[in-house]
C-alpha atoms as a PDB file:
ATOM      1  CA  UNK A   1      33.467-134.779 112.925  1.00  0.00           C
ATOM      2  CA  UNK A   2      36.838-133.885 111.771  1.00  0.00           C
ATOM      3  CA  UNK A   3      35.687-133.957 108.427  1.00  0.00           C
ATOM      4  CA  UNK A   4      33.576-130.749 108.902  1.00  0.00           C
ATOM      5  CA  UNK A   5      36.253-129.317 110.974  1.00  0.00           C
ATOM      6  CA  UNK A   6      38.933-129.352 108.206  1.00  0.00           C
ATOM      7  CA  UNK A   7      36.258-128.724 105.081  1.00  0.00           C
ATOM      8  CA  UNK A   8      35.066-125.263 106.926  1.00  0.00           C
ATOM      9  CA  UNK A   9      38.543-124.655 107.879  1.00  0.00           C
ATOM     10  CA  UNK A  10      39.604-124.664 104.199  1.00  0.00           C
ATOM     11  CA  UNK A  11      36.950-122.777 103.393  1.00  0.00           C
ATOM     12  CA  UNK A  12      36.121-119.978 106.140  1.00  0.00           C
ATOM     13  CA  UNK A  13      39.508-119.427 107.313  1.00  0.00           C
ATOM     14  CA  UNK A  14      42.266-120.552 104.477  1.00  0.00           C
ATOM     15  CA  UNK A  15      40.083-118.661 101.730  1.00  0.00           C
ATOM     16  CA  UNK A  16      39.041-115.757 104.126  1.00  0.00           C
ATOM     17  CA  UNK A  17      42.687-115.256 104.988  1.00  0.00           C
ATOM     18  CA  UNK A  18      43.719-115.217 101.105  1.00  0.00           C
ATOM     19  CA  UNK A  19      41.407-112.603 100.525  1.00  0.00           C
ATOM     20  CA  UNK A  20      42.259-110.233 103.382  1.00  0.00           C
ATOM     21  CA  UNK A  21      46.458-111.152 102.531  1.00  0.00           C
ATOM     22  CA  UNK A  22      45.953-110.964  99.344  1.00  0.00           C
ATOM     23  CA  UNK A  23      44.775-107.611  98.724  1.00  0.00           C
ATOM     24  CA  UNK A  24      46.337-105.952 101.084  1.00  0.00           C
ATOM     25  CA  UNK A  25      50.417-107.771 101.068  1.00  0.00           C
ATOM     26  CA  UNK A  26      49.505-109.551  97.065  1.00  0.00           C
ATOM     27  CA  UNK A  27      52.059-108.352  94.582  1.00  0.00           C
ATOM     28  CA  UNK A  28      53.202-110.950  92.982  1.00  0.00           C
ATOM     29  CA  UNK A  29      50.607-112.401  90.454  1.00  0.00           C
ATOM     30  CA  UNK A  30      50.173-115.667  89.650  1.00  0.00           C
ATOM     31  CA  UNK A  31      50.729-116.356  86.021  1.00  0.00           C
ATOM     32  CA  UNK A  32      47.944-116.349  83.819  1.00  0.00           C
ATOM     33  CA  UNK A  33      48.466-120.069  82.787  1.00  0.00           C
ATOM     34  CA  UNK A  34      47.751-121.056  86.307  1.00  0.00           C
ATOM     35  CA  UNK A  35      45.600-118.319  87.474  1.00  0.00           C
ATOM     36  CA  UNK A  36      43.468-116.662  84.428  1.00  0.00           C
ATOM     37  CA  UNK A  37      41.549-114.135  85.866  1.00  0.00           C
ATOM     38  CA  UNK A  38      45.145-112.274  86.795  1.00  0.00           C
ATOM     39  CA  UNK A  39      43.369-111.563  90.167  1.00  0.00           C
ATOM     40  CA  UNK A  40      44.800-113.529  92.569  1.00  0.00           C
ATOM     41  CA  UNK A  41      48.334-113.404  94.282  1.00  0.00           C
ATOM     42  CA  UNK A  42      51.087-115.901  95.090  1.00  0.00           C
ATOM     43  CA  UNK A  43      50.654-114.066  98.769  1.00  0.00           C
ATOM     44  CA  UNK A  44      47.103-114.728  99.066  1.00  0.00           C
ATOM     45  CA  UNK A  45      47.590-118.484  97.969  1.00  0.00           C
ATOM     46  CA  UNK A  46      50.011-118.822 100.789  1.00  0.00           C
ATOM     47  CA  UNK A  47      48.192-117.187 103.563  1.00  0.00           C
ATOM     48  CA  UNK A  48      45.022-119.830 102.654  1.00  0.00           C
ATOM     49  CA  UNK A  49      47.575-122.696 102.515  1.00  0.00           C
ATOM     50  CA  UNK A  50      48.977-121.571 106.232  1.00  0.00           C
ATOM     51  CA  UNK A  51      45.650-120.106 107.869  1.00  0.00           C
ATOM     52  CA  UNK A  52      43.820-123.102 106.572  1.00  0.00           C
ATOM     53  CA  UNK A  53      46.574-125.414 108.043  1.00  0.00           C
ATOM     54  CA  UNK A  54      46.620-123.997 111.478  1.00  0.00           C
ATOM     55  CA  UNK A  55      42.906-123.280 111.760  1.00  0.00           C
ATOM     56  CA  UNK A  56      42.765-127.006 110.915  1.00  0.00           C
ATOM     57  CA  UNK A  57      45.327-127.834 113.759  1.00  0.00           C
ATOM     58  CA  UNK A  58      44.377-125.985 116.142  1.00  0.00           C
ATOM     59  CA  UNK A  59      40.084-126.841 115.986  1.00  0.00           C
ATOM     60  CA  UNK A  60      41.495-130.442 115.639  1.00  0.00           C
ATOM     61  CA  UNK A  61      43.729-130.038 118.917  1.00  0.00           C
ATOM     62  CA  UNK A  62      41.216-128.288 120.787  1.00  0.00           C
ATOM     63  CA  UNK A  63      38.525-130.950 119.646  1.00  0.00           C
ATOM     64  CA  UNK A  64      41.318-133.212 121.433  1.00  0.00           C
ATOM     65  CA  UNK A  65      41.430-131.576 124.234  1.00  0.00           C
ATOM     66  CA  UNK A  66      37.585-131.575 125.085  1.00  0.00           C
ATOM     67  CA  UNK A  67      37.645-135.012 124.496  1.00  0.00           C
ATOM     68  CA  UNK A  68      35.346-134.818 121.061  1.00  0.00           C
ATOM     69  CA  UNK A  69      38.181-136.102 118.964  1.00  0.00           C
ATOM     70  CA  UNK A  70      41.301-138.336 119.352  1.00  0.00           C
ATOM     71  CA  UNK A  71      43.826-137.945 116.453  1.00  0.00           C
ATOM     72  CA  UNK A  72      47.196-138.109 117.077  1.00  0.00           C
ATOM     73  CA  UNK A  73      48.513-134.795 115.864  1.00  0.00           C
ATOM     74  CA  UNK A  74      51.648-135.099 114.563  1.00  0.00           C
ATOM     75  CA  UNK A  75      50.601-137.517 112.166  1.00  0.00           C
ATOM     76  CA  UNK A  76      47.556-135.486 111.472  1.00  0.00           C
ATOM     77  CA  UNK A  77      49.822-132.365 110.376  1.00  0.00           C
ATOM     78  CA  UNK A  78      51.649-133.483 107.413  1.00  0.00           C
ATOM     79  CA  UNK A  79      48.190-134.532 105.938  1.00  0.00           C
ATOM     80  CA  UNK A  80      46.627-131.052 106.819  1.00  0.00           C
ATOM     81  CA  UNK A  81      49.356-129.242 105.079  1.00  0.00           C
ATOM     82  CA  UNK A  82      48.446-131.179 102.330  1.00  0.00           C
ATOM     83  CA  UNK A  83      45.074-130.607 102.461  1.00  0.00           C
ATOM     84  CA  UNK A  84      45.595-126.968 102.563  1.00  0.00           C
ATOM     85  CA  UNK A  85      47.383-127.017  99.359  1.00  0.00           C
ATOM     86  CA  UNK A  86      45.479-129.011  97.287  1.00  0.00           C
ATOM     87  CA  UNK A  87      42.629-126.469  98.456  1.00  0.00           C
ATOM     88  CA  UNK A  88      44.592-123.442  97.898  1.00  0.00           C
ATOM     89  CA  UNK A  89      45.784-124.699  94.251  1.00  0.00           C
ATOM     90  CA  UNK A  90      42.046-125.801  93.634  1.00  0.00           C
ATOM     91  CA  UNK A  91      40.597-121.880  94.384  1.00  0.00           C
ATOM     92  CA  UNK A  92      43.012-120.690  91.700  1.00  0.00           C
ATOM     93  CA  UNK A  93      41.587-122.734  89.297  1.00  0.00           C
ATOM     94  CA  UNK A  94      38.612-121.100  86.808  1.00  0.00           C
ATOM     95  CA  UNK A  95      36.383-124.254  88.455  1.00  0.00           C
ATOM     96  CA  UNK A  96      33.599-122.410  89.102  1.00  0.00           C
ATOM     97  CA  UNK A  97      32.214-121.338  92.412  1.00  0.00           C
ATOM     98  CA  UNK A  98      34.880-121.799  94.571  1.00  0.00           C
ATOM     99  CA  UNK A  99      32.665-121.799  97.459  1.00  0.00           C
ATOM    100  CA  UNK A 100      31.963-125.312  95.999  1.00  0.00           C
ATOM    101  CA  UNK A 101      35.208-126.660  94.922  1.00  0.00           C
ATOM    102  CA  UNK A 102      37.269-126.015  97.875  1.00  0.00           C
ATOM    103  CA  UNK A 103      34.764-127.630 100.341  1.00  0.00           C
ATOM    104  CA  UNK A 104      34.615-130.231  97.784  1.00  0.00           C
ATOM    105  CA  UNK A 105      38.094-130.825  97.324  1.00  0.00           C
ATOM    106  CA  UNK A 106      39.228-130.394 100.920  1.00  0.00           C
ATOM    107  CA  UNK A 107      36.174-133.393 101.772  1.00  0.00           C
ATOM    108  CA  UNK A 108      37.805-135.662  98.959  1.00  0.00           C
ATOM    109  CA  UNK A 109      41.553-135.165 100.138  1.00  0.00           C
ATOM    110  CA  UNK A 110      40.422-135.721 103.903  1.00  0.00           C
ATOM    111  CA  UNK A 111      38.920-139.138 103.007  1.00  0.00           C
ATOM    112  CA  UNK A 112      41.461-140.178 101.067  1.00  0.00           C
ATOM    113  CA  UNK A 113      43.869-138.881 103.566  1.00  0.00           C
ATOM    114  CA  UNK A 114      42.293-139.956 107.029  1.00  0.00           C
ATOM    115  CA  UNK A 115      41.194-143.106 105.670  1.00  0.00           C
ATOM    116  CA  UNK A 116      41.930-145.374 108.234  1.00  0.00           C
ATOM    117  CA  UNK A 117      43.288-142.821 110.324  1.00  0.00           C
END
């Protein structure tokens, strides 16, 4: 479903991605107001926000292409980008397990998002 496709997206890809970027390009910190564990980088935020958002794209168009899926695109995008966002702000958060919360929160903001869609 494209649920699933955008929730492991978020996950697998978008926090993958922040990982690998982020300790290898991260040097600027996040402050520790929005990120307490002083770990994380604004570089790794933005490579999940951007990997997560084409990984989503991209599964979605090729789901389109083999006939499993029928969004329309361009009106998917804007709501991905979203969706990668609220994902990458939510793994900054001390939330616990983020292999929990970003699934989580990428499922909610689909439904809301796609509702209807």
């Amino acid at each position: 479903s494209p649920l699933s496709i955008i929730v492991v997206c978020q996950m697998a890809i978008g926090d993958g991605m922040a990982d690998i970027i982020g300790r290898r390009f991260g040097k600027t910190r996040w402050p520790k107001a929005m990120e307490p564990s002083g770990k994380k980088s604004v570089e790794g935020s933005l490579a999940f926000a951007g990997f997560a958002f084409a990984a989503s794209l991209g599964m979605l168009g090729v789901n389109n292409l083999a006939g499993i899926t029928s969004i329309d695109l361009g009106l998917a995008a804007p709501r991905l980008a979203l969706i990668s966002l609220i994902a990458s702000a939510v793994e900054l958060l001390p939330l616990g397990d983020d292999n929990l919360t970003v699934p989580g929160s990428s499922a909610i903001a689909a439904i809301l998002l796609f509702r209807g869609f």
